[in-house]
N, C-alpha and C. Protein backbone atom coordinates (compact mmCIF):
# COMPACT_ATOMS: atom_id res chain seq x y z
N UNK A 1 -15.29 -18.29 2.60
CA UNK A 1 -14.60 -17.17 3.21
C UNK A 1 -13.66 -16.55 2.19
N UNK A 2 -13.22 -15.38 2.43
CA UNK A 2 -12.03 -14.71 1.54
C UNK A 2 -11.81 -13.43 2.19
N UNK A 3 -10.79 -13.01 1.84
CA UNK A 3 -10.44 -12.04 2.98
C UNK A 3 -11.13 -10.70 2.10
N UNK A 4 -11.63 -9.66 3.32
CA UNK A 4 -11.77 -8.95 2.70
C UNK A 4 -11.43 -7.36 2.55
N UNK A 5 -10.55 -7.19 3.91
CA UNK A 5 -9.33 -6.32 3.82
C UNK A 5 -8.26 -6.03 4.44
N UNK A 6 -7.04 -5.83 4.58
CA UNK A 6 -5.71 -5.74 5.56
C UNK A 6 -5.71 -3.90 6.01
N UNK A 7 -5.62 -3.63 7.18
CA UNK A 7 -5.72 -2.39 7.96
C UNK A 7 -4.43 -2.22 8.11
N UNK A 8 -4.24 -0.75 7.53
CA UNK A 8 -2.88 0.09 8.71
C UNK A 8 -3.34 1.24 8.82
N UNK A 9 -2.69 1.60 9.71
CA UNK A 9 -2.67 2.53 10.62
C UNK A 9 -1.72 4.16 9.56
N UNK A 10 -2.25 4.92 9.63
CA UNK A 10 -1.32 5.98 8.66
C UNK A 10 -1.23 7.17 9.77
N UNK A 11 -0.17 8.29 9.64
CA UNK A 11 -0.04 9.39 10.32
C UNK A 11 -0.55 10.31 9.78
N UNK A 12 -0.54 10.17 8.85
CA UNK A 12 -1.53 11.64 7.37
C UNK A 12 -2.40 11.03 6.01
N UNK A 13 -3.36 11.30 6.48
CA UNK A 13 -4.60 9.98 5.44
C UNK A 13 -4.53 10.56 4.05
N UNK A 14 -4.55 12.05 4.17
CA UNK A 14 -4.44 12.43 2.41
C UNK A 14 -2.87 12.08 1.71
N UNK A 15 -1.97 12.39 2.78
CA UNK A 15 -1.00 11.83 1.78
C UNK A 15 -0.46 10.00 1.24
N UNK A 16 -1.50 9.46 2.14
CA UNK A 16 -1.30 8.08 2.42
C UNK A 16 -2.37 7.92 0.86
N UNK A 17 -3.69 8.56 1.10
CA UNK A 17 -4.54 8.53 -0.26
C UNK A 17 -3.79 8.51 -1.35
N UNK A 18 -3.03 9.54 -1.62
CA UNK A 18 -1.88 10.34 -2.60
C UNK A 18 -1.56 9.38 -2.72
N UNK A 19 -0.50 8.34 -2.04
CA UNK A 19 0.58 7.49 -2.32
C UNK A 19 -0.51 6.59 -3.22
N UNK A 20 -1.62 5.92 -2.46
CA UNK A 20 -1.94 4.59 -2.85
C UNK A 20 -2.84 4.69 -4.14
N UNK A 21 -3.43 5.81 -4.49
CA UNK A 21 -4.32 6.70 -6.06
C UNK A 21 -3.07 6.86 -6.66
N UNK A 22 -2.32 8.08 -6.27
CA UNK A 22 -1.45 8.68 -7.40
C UNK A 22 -0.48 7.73 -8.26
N UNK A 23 0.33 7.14 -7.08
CA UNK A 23 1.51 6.49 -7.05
C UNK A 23 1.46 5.07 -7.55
N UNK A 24 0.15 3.98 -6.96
CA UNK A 24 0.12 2.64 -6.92
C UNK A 24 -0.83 2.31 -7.85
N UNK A 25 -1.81 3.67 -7.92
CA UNK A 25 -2.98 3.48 -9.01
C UNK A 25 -3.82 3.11 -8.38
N UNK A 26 -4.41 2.58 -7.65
CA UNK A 26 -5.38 2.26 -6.69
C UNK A 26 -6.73 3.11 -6.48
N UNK A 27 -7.47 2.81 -6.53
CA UNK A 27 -9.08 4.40 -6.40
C UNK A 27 -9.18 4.09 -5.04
N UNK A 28 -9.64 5.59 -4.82
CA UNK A 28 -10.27 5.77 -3.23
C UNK A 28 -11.97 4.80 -3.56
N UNK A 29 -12.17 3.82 -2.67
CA UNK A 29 -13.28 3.46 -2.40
C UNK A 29 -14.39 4.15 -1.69
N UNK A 30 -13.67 4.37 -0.68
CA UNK A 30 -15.15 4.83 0.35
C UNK A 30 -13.86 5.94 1.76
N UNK A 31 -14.54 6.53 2.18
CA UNK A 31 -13.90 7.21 3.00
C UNK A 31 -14.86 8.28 4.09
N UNK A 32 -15.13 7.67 5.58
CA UNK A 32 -15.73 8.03 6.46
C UNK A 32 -15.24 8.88 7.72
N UNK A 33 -15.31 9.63 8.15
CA UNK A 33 -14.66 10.44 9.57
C UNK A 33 -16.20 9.87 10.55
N UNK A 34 -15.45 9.63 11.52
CA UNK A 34 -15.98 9.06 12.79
C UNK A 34 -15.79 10.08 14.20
N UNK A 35 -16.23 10.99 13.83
CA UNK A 35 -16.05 12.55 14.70
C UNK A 35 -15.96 12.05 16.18
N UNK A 36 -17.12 11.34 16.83
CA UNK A 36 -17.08 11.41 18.30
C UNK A 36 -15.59 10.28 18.29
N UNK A 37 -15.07 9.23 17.79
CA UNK A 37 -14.25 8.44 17.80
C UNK A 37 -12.66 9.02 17.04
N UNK A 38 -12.40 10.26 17.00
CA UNK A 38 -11.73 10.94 16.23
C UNK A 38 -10.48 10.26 15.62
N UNK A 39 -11.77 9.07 14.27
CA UNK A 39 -10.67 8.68 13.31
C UNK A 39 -11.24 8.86 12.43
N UNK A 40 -10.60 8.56 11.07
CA UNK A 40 -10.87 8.55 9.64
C UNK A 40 -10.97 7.31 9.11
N UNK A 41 -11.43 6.72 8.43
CA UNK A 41 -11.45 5.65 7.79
C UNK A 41 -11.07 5.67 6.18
N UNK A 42 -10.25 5.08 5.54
CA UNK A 42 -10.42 5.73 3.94
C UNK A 42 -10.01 3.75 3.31
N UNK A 43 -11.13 3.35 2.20
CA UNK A 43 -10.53 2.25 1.49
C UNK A 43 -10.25 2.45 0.30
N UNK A 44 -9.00 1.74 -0.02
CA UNK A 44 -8.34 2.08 -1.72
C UNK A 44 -8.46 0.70 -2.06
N UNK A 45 -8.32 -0.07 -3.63
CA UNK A 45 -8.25 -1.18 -3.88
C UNK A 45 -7.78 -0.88 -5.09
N UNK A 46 -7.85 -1.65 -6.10
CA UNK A 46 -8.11 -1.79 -7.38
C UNK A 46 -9.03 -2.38 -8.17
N UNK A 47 -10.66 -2.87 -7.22
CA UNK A 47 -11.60 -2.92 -7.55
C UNK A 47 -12.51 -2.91 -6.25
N UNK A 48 -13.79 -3.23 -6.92
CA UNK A 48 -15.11 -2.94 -5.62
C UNK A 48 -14.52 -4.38 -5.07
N UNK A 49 -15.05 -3.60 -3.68
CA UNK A 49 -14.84 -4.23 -2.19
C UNK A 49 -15.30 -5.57 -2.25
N UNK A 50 -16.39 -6.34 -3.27
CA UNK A 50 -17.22 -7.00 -3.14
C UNK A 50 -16.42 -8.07 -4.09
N UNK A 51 -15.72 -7.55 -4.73
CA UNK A 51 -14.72 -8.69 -5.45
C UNK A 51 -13.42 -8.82 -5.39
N UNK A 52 -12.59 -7.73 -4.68
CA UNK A 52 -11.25 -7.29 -4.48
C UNK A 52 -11.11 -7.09 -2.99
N UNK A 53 -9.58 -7.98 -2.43
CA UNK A 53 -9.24 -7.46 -1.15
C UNK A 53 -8.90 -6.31 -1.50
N UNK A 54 -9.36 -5.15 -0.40
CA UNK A 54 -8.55 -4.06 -0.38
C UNK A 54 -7.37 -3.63 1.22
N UNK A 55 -7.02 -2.24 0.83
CA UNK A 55 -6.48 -1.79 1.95
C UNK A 55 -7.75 -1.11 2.78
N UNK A 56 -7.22 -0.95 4.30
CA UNK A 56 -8.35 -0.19 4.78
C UNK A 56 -7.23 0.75 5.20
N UNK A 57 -6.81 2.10 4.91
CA UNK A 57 -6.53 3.38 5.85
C UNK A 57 -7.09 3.89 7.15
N UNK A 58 -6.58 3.51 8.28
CA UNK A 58 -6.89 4.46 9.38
C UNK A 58 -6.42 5.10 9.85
N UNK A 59 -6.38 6.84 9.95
CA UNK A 59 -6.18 7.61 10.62
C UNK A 59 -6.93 8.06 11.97
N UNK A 60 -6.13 7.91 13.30
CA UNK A 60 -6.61 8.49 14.10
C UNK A 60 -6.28 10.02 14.15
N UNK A 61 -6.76 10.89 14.22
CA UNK A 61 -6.65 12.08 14.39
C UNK A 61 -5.54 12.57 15.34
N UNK A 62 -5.43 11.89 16.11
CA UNK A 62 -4.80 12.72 17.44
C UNK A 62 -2.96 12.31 17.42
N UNK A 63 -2.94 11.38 16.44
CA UNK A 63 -1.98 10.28 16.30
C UNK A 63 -1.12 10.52 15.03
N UNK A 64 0.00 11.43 14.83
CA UNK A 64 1.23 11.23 13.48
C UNK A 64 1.87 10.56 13.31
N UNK A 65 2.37 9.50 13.57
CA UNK A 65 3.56 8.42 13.33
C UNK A 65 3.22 7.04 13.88
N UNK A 66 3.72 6.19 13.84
CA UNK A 66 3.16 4.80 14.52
C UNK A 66 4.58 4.20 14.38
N UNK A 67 4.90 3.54 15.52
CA UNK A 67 6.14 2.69 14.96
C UNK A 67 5.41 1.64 14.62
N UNK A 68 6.33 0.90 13.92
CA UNK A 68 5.44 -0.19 12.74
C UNK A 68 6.23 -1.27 13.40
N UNK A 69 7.42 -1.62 14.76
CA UNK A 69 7.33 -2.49 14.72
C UNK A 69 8.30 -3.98 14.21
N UNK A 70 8.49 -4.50 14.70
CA UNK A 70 9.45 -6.13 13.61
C UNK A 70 8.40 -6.94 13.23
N UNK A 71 6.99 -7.20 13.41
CA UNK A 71 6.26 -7.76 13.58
C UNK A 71 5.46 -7.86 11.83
N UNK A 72 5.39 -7.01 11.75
CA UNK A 72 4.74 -6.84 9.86
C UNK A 72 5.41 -6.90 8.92
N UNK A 73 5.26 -7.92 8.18
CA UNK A 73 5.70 -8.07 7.04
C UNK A 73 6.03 -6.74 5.80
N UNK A 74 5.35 -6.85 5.05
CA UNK A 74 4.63 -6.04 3.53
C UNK A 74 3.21 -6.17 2.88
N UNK A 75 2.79 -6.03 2.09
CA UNK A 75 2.06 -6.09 1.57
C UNK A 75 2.42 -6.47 -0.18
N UNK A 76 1.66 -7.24 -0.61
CA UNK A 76 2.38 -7.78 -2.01
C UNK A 76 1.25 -7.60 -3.26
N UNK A 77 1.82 -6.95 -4.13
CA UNK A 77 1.01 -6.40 -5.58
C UNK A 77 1.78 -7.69 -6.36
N UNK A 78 0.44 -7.67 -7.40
CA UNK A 78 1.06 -8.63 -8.87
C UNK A 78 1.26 -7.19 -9.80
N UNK A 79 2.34 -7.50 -10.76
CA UNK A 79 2.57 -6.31 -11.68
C UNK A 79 3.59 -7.72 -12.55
N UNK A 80 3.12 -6.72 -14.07
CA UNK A 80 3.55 -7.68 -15.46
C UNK A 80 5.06 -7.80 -15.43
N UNK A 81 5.44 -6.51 -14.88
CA UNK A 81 7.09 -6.21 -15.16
C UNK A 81 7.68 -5.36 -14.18
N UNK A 82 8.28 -5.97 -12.97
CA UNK A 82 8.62 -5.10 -11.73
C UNK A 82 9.56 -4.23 -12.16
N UNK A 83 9.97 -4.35 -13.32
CA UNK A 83 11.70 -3.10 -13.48
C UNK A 83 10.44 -2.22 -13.86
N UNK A 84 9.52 -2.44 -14.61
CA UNK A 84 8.61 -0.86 -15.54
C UNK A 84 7.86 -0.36 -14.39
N UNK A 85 7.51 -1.68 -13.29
CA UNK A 85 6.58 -0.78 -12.43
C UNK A 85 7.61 0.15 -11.67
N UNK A 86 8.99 -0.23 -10.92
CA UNK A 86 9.57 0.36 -10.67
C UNK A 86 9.94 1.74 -10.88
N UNK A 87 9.98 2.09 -12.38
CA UNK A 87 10.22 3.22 -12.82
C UNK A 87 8.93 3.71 -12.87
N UNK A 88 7.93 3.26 -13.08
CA UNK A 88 6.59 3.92 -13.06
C UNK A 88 6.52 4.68 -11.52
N UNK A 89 6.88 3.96 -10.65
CA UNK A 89 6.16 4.21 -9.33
C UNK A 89 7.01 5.35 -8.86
N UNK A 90 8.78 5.39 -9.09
CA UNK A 90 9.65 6.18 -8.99
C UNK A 90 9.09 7.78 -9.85
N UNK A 91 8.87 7.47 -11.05
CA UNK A 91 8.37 9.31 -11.44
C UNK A 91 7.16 9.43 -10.96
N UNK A 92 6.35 8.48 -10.30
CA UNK A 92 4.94 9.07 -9.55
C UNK A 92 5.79 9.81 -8.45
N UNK A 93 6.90 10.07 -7.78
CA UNK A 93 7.50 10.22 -6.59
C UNK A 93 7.23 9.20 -5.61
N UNK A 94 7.41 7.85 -5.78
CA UNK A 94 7.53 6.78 -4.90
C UNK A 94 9.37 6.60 -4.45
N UNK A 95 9.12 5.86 -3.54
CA UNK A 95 10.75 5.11 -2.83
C UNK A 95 10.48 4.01 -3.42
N UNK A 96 11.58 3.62 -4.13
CA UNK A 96 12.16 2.21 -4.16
C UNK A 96 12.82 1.88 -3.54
N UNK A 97 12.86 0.80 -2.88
CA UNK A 97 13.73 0.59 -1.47
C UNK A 97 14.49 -0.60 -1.73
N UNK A 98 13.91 -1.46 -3.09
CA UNK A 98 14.79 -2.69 -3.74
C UNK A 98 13.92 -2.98 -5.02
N UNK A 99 15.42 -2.82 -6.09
CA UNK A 99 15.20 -2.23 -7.57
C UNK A 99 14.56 -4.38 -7.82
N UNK A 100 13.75 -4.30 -9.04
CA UNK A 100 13.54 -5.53 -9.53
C UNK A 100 14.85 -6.59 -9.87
N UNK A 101 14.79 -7.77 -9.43
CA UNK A 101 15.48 -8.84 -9.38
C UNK A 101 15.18 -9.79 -8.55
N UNK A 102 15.73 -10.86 -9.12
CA UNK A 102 15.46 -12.03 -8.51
C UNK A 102 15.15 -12.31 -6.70
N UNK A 103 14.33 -13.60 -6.38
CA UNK A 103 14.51 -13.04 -4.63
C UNK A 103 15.46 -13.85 -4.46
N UNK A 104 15.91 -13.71 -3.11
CA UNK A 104 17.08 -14.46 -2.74
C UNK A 104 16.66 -16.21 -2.80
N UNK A 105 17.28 -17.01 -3.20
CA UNK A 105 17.13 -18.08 -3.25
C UNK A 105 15.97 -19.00 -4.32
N UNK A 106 16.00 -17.96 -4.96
CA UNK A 106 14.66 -18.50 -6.20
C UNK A 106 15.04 -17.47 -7.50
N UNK A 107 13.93 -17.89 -8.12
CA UNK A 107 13.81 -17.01 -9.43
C UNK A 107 13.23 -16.15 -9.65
N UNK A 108 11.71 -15.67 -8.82
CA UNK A 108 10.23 -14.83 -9.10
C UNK A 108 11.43 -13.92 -9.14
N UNK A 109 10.86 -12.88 -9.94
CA UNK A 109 11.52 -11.45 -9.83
C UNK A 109 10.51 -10.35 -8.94
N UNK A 110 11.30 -10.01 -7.96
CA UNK A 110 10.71 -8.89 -6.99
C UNK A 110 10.90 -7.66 -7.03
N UNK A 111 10.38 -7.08 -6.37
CA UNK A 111 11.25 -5.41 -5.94
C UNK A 111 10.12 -4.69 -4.76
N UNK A 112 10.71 -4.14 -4.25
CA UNK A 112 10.20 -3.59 -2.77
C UNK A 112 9.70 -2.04 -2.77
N UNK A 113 8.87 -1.25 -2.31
CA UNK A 113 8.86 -0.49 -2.51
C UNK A 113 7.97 0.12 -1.12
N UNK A 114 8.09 1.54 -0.82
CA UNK A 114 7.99 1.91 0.69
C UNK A 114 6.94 3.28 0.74
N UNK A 115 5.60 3.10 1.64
CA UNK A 115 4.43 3.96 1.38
C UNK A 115 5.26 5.07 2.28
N UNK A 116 4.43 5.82 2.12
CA UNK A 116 4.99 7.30 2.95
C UNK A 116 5.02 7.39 4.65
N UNK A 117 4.70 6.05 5.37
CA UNK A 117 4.61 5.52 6.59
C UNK A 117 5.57 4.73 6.62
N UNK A 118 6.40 4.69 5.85
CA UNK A 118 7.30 2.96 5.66
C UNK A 118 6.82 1.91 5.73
N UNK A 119 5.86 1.53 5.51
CA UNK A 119 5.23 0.04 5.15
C UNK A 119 5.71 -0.28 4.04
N UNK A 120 5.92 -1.10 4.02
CA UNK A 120 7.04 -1.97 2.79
C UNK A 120 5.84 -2.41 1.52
N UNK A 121 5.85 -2.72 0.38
CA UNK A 121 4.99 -2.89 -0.56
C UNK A 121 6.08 -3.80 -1.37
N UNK A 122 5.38 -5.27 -1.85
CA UNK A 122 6.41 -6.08 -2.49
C UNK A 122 5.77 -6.12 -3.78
N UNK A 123 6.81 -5.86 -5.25
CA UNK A 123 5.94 -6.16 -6.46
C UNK A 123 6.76 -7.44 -6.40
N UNK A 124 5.46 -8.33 -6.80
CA UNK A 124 6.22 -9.82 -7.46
C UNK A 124 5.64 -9.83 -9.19
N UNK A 125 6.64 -10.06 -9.94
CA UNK A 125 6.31 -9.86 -11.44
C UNK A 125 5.31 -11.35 -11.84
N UNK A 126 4.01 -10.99 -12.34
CA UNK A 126 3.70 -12.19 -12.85
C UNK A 126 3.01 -11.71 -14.21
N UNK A 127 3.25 -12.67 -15.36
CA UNK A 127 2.85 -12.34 -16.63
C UNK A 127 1.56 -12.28 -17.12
């Protein structure tokens, strides 16, 4: 078994695309509209589906906002150096929502960062 992708829910799929291509670097995989079911489907990763968990994007059409909830965590990227991705992700026009440093009670160095839905995105630095 291995997982082979985590779903959210988005209010605007192209700018959610935008965030997770432009911003995170991520390629659009595959991306379907389901007309009689009026949603969208869109997957981003950073490789094919067949070797990489990805995200799955769903937009329902009829639907702009979602409360997200106490219930969901984040979602967590590996990156070499969370202060560079930080600034990387910041002039893509990303939110940083918590600059790189240590996590509370340990050493990994983290930093948080927030899709255009507010879903939280955690970089943990690994070399």
């Amino acid at each position: 078994m291995r997982i082979l992708h985590t779903m959210i829910r988005v209010g605007d799929l192209d700018r959610s695309i935008d965030f997770y291509t432009q911003v995170l670097g991520m390629q659009l995989l595959r991306r379907q509209d389901y007309p009689e079911g009026r949603f969208t489907l869109a997957f981003v990763g950073y490789g094919p589906e067949e070797q990489e968990a990805v995200l799955e994007l769903t937009h329902n059409w009829d639907t702009a906002s979602y409360d997200l909830g106490n219930a969901y965590g984040h979602v967590a990227l590996a990156v070499p150096d969370a202060s560079a991705a930080c600034d990387m992700i910041r002039e893509r026009g990303g939110k940083v929502i918590r600059e790189a440093g240590p996590m509370k009670h340990g050493k990994t160095i983290i930093a948080f960062v927030e899709d255009p839905d507010g879903y939280k995105i955690e970089l943990i630095q690994r070399p």
